[in-house]
PDB file of N, CA and C in Angstrom:
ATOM      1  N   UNK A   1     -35.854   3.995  33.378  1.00  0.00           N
ATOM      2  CA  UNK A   1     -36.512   2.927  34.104  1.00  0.00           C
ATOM      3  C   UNK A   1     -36.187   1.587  33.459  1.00  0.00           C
ATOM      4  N   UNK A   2     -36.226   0.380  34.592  1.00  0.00           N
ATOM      5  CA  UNK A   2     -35.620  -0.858  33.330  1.00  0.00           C
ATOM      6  C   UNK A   2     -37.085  -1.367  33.333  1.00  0.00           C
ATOM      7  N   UNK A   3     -37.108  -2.337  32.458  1.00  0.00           N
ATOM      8  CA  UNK A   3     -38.058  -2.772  32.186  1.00  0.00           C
ATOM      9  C   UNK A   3     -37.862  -4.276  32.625  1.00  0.00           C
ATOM     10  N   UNK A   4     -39.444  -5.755  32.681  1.00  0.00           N
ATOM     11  CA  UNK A   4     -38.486  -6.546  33.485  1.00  0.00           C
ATOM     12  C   UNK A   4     -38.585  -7.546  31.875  1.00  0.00           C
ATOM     13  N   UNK A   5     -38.926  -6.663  30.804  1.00  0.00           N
ATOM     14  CA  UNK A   5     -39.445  -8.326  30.136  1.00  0.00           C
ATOM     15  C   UNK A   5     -38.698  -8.645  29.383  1.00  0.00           C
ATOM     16  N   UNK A   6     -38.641 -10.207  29.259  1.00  0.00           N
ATOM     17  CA  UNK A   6     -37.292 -10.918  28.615  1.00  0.00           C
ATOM     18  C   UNK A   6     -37.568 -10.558  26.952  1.00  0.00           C
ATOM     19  N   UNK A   7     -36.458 -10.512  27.240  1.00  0.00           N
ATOM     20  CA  UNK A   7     -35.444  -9.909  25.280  1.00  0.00           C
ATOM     21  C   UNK A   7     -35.482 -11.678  24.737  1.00  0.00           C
ATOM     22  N   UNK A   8     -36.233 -12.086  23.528  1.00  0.00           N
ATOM     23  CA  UNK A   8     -36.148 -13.325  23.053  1.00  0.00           C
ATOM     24  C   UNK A   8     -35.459 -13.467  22.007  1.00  0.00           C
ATOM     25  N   UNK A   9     -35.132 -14.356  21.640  1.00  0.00           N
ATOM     26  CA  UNK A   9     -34.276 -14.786  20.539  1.00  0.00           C
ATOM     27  C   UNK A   9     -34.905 -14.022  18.904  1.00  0.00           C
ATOM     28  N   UNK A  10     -36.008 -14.317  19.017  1.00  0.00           N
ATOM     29  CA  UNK A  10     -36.806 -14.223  18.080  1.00  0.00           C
ATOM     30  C   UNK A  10     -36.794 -12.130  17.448  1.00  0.00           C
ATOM     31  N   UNK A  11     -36.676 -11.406  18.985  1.00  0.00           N
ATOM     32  CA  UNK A  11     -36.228 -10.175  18.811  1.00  0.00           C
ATOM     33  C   UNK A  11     -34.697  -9.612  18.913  1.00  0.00           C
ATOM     34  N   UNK A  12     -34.435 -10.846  18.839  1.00  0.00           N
ATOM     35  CA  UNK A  12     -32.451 -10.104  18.515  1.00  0.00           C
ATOM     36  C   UNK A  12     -32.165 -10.501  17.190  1.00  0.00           C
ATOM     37  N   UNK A  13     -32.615 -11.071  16.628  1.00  0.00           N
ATOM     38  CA  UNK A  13     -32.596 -11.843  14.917  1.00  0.00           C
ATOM     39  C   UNK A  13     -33.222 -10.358  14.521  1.00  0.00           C
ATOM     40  N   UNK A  14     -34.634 -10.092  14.752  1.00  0.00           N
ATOM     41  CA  UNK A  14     -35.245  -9.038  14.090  1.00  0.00           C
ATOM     42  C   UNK A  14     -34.876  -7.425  14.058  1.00  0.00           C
ATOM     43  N   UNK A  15     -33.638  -7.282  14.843  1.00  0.00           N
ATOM     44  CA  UNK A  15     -33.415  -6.163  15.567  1.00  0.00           C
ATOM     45  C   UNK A  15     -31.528  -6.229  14.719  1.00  0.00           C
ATOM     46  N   UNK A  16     -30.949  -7.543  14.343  1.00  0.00           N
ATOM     47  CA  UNK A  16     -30.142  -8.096  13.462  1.00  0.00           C
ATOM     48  C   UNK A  16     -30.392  -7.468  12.522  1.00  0.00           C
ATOM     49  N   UNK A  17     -31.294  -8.271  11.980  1.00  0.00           N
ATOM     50  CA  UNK A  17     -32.065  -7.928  10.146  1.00  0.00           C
ATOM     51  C   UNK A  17     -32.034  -6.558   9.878  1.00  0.00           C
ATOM     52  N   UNK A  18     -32.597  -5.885  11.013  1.00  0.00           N
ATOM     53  CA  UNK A  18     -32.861  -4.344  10.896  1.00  0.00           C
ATOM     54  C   UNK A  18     -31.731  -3.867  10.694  1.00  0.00           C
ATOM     55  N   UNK A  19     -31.341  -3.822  11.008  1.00  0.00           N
ATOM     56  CA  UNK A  19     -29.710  -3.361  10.731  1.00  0.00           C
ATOM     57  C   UNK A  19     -28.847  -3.289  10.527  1.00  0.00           C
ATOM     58  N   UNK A  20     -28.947  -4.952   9.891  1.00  0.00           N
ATOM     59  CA  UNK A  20     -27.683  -5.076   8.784  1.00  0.00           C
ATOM     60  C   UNK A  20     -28.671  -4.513   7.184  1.00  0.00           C
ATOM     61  N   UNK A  21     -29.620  -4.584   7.763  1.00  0.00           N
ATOM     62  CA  UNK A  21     -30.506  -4.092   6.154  1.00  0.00           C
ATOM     63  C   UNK A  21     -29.659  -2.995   5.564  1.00  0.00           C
ATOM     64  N   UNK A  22     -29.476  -1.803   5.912  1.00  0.00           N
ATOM     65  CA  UNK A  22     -28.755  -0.344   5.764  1.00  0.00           C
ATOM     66  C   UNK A  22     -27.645  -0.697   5.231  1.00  0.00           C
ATOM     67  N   UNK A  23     -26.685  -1.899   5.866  1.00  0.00           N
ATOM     68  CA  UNK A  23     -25.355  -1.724   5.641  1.00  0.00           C
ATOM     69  C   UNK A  23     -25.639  -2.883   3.849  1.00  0.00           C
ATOM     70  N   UNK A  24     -26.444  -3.812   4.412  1.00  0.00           N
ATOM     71  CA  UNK A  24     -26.424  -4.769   3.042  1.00  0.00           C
ATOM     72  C   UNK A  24     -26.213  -3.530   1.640  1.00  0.00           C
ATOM     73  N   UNK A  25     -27.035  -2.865   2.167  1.00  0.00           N
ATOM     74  CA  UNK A  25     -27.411  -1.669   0.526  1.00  0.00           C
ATOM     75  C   UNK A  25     -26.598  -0.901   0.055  1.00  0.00           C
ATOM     76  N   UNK A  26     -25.836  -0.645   1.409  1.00  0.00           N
ATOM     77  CA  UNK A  26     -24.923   0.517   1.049  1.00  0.00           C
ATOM     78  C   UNK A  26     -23.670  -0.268   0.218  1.00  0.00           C
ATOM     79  N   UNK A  27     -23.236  -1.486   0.552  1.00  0.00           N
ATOM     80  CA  UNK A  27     -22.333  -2.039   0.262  1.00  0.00           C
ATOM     81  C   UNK A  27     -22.874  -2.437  -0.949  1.00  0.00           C
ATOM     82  N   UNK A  28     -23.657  -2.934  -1.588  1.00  0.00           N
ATOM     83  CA  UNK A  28     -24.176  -3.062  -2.745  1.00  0.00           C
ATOM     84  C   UNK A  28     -23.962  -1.972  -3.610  1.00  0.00           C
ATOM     85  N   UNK A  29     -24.332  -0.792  -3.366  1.00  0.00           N
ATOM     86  CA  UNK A  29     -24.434   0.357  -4.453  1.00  0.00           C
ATOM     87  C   UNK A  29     -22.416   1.000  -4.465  1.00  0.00           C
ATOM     88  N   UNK A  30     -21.820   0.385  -3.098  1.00  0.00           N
ATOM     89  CA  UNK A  30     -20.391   1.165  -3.218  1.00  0.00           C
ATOM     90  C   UNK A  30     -19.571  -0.213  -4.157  1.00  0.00           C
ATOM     91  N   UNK A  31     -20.128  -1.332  -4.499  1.00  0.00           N
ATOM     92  CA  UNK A  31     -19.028  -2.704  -4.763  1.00  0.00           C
ATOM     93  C   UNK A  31     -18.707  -2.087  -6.437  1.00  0.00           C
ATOM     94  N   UNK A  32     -19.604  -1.623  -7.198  1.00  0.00           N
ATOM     95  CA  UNK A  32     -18.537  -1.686  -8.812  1.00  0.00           C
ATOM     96  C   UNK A  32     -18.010  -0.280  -8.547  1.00  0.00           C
ATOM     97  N   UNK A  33     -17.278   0.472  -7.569  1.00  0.00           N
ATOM     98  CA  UNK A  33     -16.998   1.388  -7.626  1.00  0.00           C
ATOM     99  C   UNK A  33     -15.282   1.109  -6.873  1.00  0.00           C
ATOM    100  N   UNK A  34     -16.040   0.215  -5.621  1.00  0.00           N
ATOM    101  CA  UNK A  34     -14.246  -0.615  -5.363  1.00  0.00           C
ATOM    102  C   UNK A  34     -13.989  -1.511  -6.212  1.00  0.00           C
ATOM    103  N   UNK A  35     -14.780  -2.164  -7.144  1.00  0.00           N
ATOM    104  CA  UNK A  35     -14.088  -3.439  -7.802  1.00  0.00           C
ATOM    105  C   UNK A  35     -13.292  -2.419  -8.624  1.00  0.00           C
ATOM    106  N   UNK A  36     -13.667  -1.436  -9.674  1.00  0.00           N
ATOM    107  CA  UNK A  36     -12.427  -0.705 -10.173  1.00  0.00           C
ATOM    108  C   UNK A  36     -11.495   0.445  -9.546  1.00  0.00           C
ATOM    109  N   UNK A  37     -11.534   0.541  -8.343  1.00  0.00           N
ATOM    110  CA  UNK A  37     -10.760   0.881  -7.796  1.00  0.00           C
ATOM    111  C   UNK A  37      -9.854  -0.270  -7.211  1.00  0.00           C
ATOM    112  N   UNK A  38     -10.016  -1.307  -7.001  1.00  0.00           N
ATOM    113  CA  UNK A  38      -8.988  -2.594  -6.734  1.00  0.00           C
ATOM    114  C   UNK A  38      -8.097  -2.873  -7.935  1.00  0.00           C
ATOM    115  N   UNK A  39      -8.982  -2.822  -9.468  1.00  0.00           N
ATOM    116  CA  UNK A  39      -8.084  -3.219 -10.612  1.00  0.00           C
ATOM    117  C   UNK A  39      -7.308  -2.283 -10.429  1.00  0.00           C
ATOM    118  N   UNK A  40      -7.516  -0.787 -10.707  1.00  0.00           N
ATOM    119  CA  UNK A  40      -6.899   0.175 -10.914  1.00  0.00           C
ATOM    120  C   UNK A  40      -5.726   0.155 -10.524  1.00  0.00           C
ATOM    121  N   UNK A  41      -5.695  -0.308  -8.722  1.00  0.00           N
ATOM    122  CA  UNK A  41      -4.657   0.354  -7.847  1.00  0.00           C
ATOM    123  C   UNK A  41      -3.637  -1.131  -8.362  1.00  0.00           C
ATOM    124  N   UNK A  42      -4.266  -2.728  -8.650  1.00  0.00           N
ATOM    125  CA  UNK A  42      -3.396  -3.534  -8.665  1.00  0.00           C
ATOM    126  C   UNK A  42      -2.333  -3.316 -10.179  1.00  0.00           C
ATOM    127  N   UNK A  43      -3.439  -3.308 -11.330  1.00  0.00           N
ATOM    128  CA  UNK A  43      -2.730  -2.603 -12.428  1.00  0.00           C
ATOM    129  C   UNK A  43      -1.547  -1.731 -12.336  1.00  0.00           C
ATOM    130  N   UNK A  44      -1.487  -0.925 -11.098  1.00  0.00           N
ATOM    131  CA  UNK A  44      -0.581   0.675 -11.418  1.00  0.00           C
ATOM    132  C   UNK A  44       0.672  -0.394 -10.470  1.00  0.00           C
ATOM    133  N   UNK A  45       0.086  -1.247  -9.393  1.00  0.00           N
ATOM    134  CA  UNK A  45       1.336  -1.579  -8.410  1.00  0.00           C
ATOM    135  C   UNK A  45       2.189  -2.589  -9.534  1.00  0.00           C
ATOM    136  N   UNK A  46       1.860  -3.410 -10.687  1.00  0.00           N
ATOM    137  CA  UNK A  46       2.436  -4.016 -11.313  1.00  0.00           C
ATOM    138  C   UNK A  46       3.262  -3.713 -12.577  1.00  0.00           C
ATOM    139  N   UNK A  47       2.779  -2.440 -12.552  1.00  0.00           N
ATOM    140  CA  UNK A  47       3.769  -1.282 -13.648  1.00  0.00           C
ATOM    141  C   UNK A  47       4.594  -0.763 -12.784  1.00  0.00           C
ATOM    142  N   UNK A  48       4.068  -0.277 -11.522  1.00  0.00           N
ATOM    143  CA  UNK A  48       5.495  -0.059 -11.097  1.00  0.00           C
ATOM    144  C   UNK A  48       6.930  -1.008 -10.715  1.00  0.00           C
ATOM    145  N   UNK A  49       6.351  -2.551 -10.493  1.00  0.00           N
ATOM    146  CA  UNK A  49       7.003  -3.750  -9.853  1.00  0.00           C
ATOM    147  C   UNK A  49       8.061  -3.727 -10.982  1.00  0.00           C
ATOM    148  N   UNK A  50       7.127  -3.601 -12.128  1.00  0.00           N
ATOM    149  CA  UNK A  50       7.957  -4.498 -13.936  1.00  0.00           C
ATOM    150  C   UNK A  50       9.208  -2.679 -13.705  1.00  0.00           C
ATOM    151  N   UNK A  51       8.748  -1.552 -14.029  1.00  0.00           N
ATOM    152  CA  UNK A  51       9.677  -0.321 -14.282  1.00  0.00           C
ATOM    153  C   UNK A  51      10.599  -0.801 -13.020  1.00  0.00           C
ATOM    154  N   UNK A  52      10.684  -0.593 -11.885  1.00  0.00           N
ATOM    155  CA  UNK A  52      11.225  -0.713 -10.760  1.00  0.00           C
ATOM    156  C   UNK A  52      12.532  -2.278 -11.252  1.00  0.00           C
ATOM    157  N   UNK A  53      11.761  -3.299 -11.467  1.00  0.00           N
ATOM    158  CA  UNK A  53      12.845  -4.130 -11.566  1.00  0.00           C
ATOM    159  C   UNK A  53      13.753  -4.149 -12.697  1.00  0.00           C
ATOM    160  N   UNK A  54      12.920  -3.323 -14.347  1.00  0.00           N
ATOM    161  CA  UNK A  54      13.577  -3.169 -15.120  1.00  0.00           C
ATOM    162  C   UNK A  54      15.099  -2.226 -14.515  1.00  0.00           C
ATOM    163  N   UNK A  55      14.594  -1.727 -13.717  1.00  0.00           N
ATOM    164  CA  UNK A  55      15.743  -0.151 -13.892  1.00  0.00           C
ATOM    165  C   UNK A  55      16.666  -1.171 -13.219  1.00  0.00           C
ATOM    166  N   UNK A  56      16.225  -2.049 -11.928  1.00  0.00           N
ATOM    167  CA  UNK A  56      17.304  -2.628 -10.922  1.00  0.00           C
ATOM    168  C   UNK A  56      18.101  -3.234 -11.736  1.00  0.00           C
ATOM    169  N   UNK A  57      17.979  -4.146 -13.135  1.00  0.00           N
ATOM    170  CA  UNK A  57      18.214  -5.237 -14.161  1.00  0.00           C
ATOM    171  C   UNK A  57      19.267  -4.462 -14.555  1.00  0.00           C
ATOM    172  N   UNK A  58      18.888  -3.109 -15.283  1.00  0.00           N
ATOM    173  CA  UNK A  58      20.135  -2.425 -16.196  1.00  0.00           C
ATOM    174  C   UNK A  58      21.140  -1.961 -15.060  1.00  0.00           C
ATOM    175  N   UNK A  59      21.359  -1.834 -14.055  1.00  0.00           N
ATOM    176  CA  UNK A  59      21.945  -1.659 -13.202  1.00  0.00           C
ATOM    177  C   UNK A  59      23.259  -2.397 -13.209  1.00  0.00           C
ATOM    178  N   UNK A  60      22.361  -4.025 -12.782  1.00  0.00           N
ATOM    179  CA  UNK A  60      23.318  -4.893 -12.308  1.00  0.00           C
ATOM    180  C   UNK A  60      24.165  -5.661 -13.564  1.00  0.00           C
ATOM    181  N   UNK A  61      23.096  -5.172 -14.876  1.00  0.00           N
ATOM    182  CA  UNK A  61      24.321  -6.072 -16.211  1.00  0.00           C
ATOM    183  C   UNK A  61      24.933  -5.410 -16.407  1.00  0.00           C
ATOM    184  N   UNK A  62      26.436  -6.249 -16.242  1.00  0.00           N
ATOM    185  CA  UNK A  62      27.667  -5.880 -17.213  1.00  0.00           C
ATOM    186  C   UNK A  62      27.704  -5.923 -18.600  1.00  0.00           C
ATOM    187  N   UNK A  63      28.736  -4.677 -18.615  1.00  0.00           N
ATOM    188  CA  UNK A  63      28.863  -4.765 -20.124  1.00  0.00           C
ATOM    189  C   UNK A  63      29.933  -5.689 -20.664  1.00  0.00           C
ATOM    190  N   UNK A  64      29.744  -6.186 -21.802  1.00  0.00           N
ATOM    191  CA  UNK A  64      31.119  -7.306 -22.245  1.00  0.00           C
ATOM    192  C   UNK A  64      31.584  -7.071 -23.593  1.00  0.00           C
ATOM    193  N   UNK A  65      32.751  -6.341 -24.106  1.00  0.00           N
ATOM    194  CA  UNK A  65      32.951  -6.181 -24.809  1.00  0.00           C
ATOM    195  C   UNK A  65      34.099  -7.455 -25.523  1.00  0.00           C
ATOM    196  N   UNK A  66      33.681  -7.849 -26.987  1.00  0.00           N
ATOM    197  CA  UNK A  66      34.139  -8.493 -27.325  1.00  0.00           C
ATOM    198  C   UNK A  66      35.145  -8.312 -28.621  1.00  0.00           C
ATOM    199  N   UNK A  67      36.524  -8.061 -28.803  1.00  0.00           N
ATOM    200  CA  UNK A  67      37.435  -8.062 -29.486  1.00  0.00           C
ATOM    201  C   UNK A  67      37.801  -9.115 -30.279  1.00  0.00           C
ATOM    202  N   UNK A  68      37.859  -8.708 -32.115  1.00  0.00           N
ATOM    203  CA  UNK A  68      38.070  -9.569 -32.528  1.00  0.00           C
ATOM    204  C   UNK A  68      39.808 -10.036 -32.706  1.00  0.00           C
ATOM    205  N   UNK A  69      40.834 -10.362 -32.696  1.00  0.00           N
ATOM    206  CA  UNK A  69      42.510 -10.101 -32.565  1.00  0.00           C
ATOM    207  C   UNK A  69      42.458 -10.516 -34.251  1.00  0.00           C
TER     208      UNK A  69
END
């Protein structure tokens, strides 16, 4: 059945609140669990960047051998 009575501002704020309440908390109790999971994963991508470009480095130097006559 609909109903006819007007939905006010005052109950879409409160009906808001309600329910971002749940998410506010949850995200609270999950944040020091991604903050070291963010270091973690950036830490490991920058060991691999430095190994990765080291290996590309020995690759591309020549060797120069120098003779004394």
């Amino acid at each position: 059945m609909a109903t006819t009575a007007k939905i006010s501002r005052d109950d879409l704020e409160a009906k808001l609140r309600e329910m971002s309440g749940g998410v506010e908390e949850t995200v609270e109790a999950a944040r020091p669990k991604l903050i070291s999971t963010a270091v973690g994963a950036a830490v490991l991508a920058l060991l691999v960047a430095y190994l990765l470009g080291r290996r590309r480095g020995r690759a591309r130097s020549a060797v120069v051998e120098i003779r004394k006559v």
